[in-house]
Protein backbone atom coordinates (compact mmCIF):
# COMPACT_ATOMS: atom_id res chain seq x y z
CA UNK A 1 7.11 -25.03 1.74
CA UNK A 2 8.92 -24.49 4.89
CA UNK A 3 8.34 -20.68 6.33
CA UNK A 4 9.89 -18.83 9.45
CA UNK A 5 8.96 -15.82 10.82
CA UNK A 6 11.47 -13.92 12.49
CA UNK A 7 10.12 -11.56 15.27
CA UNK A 8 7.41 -13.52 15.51
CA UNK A 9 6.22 -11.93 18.56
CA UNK A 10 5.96 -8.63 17.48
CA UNK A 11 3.37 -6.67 16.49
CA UNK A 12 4.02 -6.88 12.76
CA UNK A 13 5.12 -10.20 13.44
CA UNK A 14 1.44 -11.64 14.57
CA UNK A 15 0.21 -9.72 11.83
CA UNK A 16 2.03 -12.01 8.88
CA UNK A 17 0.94 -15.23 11.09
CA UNK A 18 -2.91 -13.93 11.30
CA UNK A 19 -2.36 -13.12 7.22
CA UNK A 20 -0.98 -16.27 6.35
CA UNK A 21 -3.81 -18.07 8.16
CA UNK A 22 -6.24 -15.42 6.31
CA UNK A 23 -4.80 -16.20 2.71
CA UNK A 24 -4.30 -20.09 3.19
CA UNK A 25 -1.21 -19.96 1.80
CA UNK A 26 0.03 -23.88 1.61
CA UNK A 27 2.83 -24.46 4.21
CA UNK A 28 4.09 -27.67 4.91
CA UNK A 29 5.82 -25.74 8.44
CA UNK A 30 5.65 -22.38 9.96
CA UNK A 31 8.86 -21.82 12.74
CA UNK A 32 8.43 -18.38 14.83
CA UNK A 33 11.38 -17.21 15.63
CA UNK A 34 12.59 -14.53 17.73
CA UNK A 35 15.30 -13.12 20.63
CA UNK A 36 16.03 -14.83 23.65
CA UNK A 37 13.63 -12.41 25.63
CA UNK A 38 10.83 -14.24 24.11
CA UNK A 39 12.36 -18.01 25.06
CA UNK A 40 9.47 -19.78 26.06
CA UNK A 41 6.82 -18.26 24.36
CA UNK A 42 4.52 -19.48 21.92
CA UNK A 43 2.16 -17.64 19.11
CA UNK A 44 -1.10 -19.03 17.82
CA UNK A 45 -1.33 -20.39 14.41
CA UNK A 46 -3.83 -22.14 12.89
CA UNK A 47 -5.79 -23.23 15.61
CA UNK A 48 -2.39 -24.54 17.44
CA UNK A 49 0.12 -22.63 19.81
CA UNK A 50 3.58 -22.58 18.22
CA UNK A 51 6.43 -22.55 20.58
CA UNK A 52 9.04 -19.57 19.78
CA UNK A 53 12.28 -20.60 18.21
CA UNK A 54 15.29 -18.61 19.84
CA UNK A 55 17.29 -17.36 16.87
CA UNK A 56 20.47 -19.30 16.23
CA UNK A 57 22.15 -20.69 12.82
CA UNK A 58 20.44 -23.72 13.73
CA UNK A 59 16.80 -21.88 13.42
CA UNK A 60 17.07 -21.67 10.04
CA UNK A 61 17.77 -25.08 9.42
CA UNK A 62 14.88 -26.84 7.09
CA UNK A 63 13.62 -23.67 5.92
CA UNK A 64 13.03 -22.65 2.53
CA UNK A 65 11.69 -18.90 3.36
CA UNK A 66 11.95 -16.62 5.87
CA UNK A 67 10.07 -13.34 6.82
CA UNK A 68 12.25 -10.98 8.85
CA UNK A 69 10.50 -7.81 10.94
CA UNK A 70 13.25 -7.07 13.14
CA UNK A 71 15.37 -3.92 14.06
CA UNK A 72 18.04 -2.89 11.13
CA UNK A 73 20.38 -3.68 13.62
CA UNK A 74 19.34 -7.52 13.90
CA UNK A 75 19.32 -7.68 9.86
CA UNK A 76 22.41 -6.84 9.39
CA UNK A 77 23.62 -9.07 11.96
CA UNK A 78 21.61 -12.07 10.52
CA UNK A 79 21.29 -11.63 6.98
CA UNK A 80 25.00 -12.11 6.26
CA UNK A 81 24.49 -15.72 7.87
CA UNK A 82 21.66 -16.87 6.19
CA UNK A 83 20.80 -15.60 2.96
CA UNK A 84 22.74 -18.06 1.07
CA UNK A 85 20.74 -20.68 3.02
CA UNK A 86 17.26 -19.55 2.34
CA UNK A 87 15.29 -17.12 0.47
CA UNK A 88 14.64 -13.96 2.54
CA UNK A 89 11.98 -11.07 2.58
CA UNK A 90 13.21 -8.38 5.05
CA UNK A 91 10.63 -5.75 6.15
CA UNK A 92 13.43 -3.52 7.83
CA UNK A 93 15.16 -0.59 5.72
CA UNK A 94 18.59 -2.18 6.23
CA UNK A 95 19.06 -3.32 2.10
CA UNK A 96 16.36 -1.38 0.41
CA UNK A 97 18.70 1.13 -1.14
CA UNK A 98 21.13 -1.83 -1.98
CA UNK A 99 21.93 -2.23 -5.66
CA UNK A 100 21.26 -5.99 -5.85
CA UNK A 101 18.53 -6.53 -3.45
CA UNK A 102 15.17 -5.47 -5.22
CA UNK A 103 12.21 -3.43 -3.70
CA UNK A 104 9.46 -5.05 -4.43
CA UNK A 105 5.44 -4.15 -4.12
CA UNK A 106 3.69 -6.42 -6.46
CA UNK A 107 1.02 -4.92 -7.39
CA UNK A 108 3.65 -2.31 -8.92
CA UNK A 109 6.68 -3.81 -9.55
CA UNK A 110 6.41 -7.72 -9.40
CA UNK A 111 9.35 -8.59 -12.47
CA UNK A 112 11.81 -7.06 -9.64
CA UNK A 113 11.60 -10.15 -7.80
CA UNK A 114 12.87 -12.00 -10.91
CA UNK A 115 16.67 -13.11 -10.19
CA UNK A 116 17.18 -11.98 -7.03
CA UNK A 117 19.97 -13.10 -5.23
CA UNK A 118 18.26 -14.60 -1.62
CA UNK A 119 17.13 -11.49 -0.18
CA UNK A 120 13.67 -9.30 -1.46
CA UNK A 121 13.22 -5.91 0.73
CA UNK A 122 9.65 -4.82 1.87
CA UNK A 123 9.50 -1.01 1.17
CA UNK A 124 8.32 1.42 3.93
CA UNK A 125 5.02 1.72 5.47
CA UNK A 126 4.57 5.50 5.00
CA UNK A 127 5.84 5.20 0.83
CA UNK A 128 3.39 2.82 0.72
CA UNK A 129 0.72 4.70 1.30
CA UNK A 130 2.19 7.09 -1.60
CA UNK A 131 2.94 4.74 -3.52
CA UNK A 132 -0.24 2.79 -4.17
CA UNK A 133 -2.12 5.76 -5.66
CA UNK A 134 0.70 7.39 -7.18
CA UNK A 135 1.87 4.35 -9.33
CA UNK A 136 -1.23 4.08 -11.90
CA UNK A 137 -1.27 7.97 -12.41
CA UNK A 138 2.75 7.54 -13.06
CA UNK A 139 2.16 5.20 -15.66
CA UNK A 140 -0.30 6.99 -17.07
CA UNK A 141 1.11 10.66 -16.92
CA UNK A 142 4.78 10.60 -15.89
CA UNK A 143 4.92 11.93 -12.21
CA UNK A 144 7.63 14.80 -12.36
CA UNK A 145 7.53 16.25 -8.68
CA UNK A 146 5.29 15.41 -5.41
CA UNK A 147 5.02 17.33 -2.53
CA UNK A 148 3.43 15.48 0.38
CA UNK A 149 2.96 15.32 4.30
CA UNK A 150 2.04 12.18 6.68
CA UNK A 151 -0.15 11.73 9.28
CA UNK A 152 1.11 8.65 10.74
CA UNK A 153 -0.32 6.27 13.69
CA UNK A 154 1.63 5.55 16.51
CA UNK A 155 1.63 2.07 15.72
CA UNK A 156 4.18 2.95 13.01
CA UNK A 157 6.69 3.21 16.37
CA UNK A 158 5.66 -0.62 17.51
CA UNK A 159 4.08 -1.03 20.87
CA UNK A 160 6.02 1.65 22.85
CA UNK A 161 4.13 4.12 20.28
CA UNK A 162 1.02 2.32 21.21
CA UNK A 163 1.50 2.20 25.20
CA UNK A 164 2.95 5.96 25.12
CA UNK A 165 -0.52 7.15 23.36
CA UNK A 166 -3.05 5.13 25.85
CA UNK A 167 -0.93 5.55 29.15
CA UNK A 168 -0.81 9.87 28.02
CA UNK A 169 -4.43 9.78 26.99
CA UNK A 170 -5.37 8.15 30.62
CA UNK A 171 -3.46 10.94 32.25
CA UNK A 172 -4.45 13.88 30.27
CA UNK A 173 -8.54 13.00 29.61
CA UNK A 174 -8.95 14.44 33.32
CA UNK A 175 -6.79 17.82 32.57
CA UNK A 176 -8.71 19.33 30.13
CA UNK A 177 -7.82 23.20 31.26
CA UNK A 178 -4.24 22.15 31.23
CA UNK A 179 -4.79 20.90 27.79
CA UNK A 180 -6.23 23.40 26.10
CA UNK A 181 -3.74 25.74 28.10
CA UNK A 182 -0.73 23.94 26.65
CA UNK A 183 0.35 23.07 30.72
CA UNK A 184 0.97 19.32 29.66
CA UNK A 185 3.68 18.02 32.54
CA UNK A 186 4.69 14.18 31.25
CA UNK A 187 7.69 12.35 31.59
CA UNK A 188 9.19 11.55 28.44
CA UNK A 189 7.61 8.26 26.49
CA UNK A 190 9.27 5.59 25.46
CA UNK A 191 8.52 5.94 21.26
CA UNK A 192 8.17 10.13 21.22
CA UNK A 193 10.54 12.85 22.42
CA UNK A 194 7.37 14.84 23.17
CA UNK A 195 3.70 14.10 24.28
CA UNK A 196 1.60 12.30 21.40
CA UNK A 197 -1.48 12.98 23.26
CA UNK A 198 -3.70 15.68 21.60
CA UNK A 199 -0.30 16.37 19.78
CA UNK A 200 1.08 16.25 16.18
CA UNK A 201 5.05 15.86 15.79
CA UNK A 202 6.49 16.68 12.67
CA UNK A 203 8.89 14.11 13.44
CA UNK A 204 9.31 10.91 12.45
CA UNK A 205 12.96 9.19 11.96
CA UNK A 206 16.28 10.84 12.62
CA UNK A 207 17.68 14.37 11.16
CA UNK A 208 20.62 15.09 8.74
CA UNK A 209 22.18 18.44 8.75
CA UNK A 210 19.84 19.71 6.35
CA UNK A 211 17.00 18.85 8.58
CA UNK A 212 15.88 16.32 6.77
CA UNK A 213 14.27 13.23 8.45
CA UNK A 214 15.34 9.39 7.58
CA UNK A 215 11.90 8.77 7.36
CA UNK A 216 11.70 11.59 4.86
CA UNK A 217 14.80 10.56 2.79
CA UNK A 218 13.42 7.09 2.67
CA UNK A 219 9.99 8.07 0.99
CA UNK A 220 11.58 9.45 -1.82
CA UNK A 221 14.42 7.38 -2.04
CA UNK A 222 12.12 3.93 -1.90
CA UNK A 223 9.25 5.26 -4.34
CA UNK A 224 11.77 6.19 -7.34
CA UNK A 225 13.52 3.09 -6.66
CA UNK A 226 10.00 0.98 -7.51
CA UNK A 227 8.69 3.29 -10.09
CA UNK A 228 12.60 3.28 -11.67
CA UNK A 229 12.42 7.16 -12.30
CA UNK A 230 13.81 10.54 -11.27
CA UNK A 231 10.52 11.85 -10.23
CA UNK A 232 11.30 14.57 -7.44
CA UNK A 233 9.84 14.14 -3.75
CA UNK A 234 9.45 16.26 -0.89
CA UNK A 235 8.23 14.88 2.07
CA UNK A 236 7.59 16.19 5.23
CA UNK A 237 6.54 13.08 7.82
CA UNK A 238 3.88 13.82 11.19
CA UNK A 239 3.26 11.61 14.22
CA UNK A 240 -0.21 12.11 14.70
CA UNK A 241 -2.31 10.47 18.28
CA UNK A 242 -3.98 7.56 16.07
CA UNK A 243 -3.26 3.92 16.64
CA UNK A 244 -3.05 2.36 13.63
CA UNK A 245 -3.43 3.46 10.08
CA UNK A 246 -0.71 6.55 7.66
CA UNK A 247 -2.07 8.93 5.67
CA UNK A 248 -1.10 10.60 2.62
CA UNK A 249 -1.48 14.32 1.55
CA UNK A 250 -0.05 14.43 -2.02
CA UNK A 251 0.59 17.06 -4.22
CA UNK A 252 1.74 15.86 -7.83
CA UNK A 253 2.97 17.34 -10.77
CA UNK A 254 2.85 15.63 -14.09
CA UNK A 255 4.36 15.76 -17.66
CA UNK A 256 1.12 16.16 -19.04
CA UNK A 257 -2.41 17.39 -18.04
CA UNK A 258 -4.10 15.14 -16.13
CA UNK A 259 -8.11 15.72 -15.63
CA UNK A 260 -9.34 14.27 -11.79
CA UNK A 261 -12.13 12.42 -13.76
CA UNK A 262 -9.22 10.52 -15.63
CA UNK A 263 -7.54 10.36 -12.43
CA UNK A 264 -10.34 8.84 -10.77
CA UNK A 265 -10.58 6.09 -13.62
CA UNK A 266 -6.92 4.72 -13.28
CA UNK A 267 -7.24 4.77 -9.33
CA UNK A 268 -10.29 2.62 -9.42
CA UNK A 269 -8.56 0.05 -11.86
CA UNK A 270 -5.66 0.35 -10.43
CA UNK A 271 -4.94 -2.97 -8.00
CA UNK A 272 -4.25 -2.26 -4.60
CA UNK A 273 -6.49 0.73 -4.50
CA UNK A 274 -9.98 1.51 -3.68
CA UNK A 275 -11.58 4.88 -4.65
CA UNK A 276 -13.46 6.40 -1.80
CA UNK A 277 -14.48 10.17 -4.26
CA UNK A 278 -17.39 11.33 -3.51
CA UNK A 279 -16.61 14.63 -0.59
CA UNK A 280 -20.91 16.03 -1.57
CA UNK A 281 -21.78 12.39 0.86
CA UNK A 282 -18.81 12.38 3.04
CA UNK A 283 -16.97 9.86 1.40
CA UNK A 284 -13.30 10.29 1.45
CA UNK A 285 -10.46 7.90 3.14
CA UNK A 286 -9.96 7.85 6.82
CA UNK A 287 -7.29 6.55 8.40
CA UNK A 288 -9.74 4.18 11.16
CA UNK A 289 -11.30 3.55 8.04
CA UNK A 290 -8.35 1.83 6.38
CA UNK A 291 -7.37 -0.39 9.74
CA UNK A 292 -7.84 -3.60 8.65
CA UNK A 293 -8.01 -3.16 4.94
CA UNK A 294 -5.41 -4.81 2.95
CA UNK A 295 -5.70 -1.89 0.21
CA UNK A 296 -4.85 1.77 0.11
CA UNK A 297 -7.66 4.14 0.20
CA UNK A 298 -7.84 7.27 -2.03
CA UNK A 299 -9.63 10.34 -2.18
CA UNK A 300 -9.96 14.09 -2.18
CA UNK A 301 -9.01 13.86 -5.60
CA UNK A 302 -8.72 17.18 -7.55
CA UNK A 303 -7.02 19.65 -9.90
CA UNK A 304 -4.45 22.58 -8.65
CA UNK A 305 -6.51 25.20 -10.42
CA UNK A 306 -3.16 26.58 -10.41
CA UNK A 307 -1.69 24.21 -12.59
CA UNK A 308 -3.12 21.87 -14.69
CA UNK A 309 -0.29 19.38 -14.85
CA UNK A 310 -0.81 19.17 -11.32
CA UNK A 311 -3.81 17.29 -8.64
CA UNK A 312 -4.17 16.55 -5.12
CA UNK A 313 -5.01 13.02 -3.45
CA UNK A 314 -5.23 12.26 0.22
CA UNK A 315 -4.70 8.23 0.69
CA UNK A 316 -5.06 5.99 3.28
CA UNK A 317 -3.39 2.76 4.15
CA UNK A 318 -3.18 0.28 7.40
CA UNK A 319 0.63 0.60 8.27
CA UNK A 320 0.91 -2.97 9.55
CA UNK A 321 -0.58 -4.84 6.62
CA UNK A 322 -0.14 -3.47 3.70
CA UNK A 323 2.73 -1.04 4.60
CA UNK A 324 4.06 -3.86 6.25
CA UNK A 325 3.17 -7.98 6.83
CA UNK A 326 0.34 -8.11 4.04
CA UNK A 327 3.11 -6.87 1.63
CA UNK A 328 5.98 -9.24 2.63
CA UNK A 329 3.30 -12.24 2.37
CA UNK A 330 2.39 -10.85 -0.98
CA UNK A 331 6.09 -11.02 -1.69
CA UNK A 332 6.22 -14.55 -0.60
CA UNK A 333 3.02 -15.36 -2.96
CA UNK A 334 4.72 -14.23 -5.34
CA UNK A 335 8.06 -15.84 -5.29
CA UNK A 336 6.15 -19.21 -4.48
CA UNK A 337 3.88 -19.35 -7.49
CA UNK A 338 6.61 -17.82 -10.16
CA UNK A 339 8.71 -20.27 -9.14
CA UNK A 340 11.25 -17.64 -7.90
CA UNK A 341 12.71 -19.39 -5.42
C-alpha cells in the first residue's frame, strides 16, 4: 500500500504522519506532498526525513491512496485530476454535501464507505465533537431537535489561529488595567477579525443573509447526512483563546424519554466515546483534557427538568485528531482491511 499525504506540512498534515506511525498501519511508501512554497522541505516519518513532493499529476503517480488536508480551493482544483487515479479521503468541506461522495465516521457510519466512487469526505471537526455522543443516544431514542454552542480552539483556524493567540497573549499579559477596562489596541490578526486574547467570538466561518455562519450550516448539514435523518439543528459556533481542543454544549430533544442513567450507559458503550460523569469529584470533559485523545469526551450529562424527552451533554474532542487526521486514517483503515479499495 502506497499512501500520499497532501499538505503534508501542515499542521493537520504532521498529525496523520505522527498517527500513521502511532497505529503501524502497513505501508509499503508514504509520499508528502504539498505546494511549491514548501519545495525543499522534508517531514519526519518513521525515524527517516521524507523529502516534500511538489504537487503535480506526476505526484500521484504509484499511489494507491491519498489523504488530502488542503484549502477547498486546492480540492477542487485537484480532485477532478486524480480521483479516477487513486482512492481519495479529503478532510476539506469541498464534497461533503455531494450526493455521491459519502461522509464517513466509522465508528458511526462505516457501510458508507461501501461503493464509493474514488473519493470518501472527512466530516468537520466541530460536528464531530457532536456527533460522537449524539450518535448512540440517536440510535437509541431518535434525536428530533439539538440546540448547541462551540467553544472552539484556535487551532481549528491552522497556525495563523495559533500565532494570533500567543503573539496577543505576549502583548496583553503586561496590560492588565487595559484588559479588564476593555482598552485592547491590536492590529488585526491574521486568523480573527477581532482580538482572541481573553476574548470569545461568536464567529466562526462566513455569514449568509440570515446570519447564519458556514460553520453553523455545516454542523447540521454534515451530522444528518451521517446519521441519514431529519433531526433539526441549531448551532451557534464560538472562537474561544484555547489552542487546541472543540467543545460541545448540546441540548437534545428526543422521540421518547430518555433517563441520564440510560444515557450514561449507551455513552460508555458507545465506541469513540469515553464517559467522564461524575460533576460531586470534578470529573467532567475539558477541552486540555481531550488534546491528545483520539476519543470524544462526554459529560455534564442530565435531564431538562423541563422536558423529559429532552438532556444536556457537554463533549469534548481534540480538533486535529479525531475531528480531523485520526478520522481520515480511520477512514483509510477502513477501506484497507474491507477491501474497499
Amino acid at each position: 500500500m502506497h499512501i500520499a499525504v497532501v499538505g503534508a506540512t501542515g499542521a493537520v498534515g504532521r498529525e496523520v504522519l505522527r498517527i500513521l506511525e502511532e497505529r503501524d498501519v502497513t505501508l509499503l511508501g508514504m509520499r508528502p506532498i504539498a505546494s511549491a512554497r514548501s519545495e525543499g522541505k522534508s517531514v519526519p516519518f518513521r525515524g527517516e526525513d521524507v523529502p516534500v513532493t511538489v504537487i503535480s499529476e506526476r505526484a500521484f503517480d504509484g499511489v494507491d491512496l491519498v489523504i488530502w488536508d488542503t484549502p477547498d480551493e486546492v480540492a477542487v482544483e485537484w480532485m477532478p485530476k486524480v480521483r479516477d487515479r487513486v482512492v481519495n479521503i479529503d478532510n476539506s468541506s469541498a464534497f461533503r454535501s455531494f450526493e455521491d461522495v459519502p461522509l464517513v465516521v466509522p465508528e458511526v457510519n462505516p457501510d458508507a464507505a461501501r461503493g464509493h466512487k474514488g473519493l470518501v469526505a472527512n466530516p468537520n471537526c466541530t460536528m464531530m465533537t457532536l456527533l460522537m455522543p449524539l450518535a448512540p443516544l440517536h440510535r437509541a431514542a431518535n434525536a428530533r431537535r439539538v440546540i448547541c454552542s462551540s467553544y472552539q480552539s484556535v487551532s481549528g483556524a491552522g497556525v495563523a489561529g495559533v500565532d494570533d493567540l500567543y503573539e496577543q497573549l505576549e502583548k496583553l499579559l503586561p496590560e492588565r488595567e487595559a484588559v479588564r477596562r476593555g482598552l485592547v489596541d491590536l492590529p488585526p490578526g491574521r486568523a480573527f477579525v477581532h482580538p482572541i486574547a481573553f476574548n470569545v467570538i461568536p464567529h466562526v466561518g462566513g455569514f449568509d443573509d440570515a446570519g447564519t455562519t458556514s460553520e453553523e450550516r455545516r454542523v447540521a448539514s454534515e451530522a444528518r447526512k451521517i446519521l441519514a435523518s431529519d433531526t433539526e439543528i441549531f448551532a451557534t459556533t464560538v472562537r474561544v483563546p484555547t489552542v487546541v481542543g472543540h467543545g460541545i454544549s448540546a441540548w437534545v430533544e428526543f422521540e421518547r424519554p430518555i433517563e441520564a442513567d440510560e444515557a450514561r450507559a449507551l455513552l460508555k458503550a458507545a465506541d469513540g466515546v469515553t464517559l467522564e460523569d461524575d460533576p460531586k469529584t470534578n470529573r467532567y470533559p475539558t477541552t486540555l483534557q481531550s488534546s491528545g485523545i483520539d476519543k470524544a469526551i462526554v459529560g455534564r450529562v442530565r435531564n431538562d427538568p423541563a422536558n423529559t424527552n429532552a438532556l444536556g451533554f457537554f463533549s469534548a474532542c481534540d480538533n486535529l485528531r479525531k475531528g480531523a487526521a485520526l478520522n481520515a486514517v480511520q477512514i483509510a483503515e477502513l477501506l484497507i482491511d474491507k477491501n474497499w479499495l
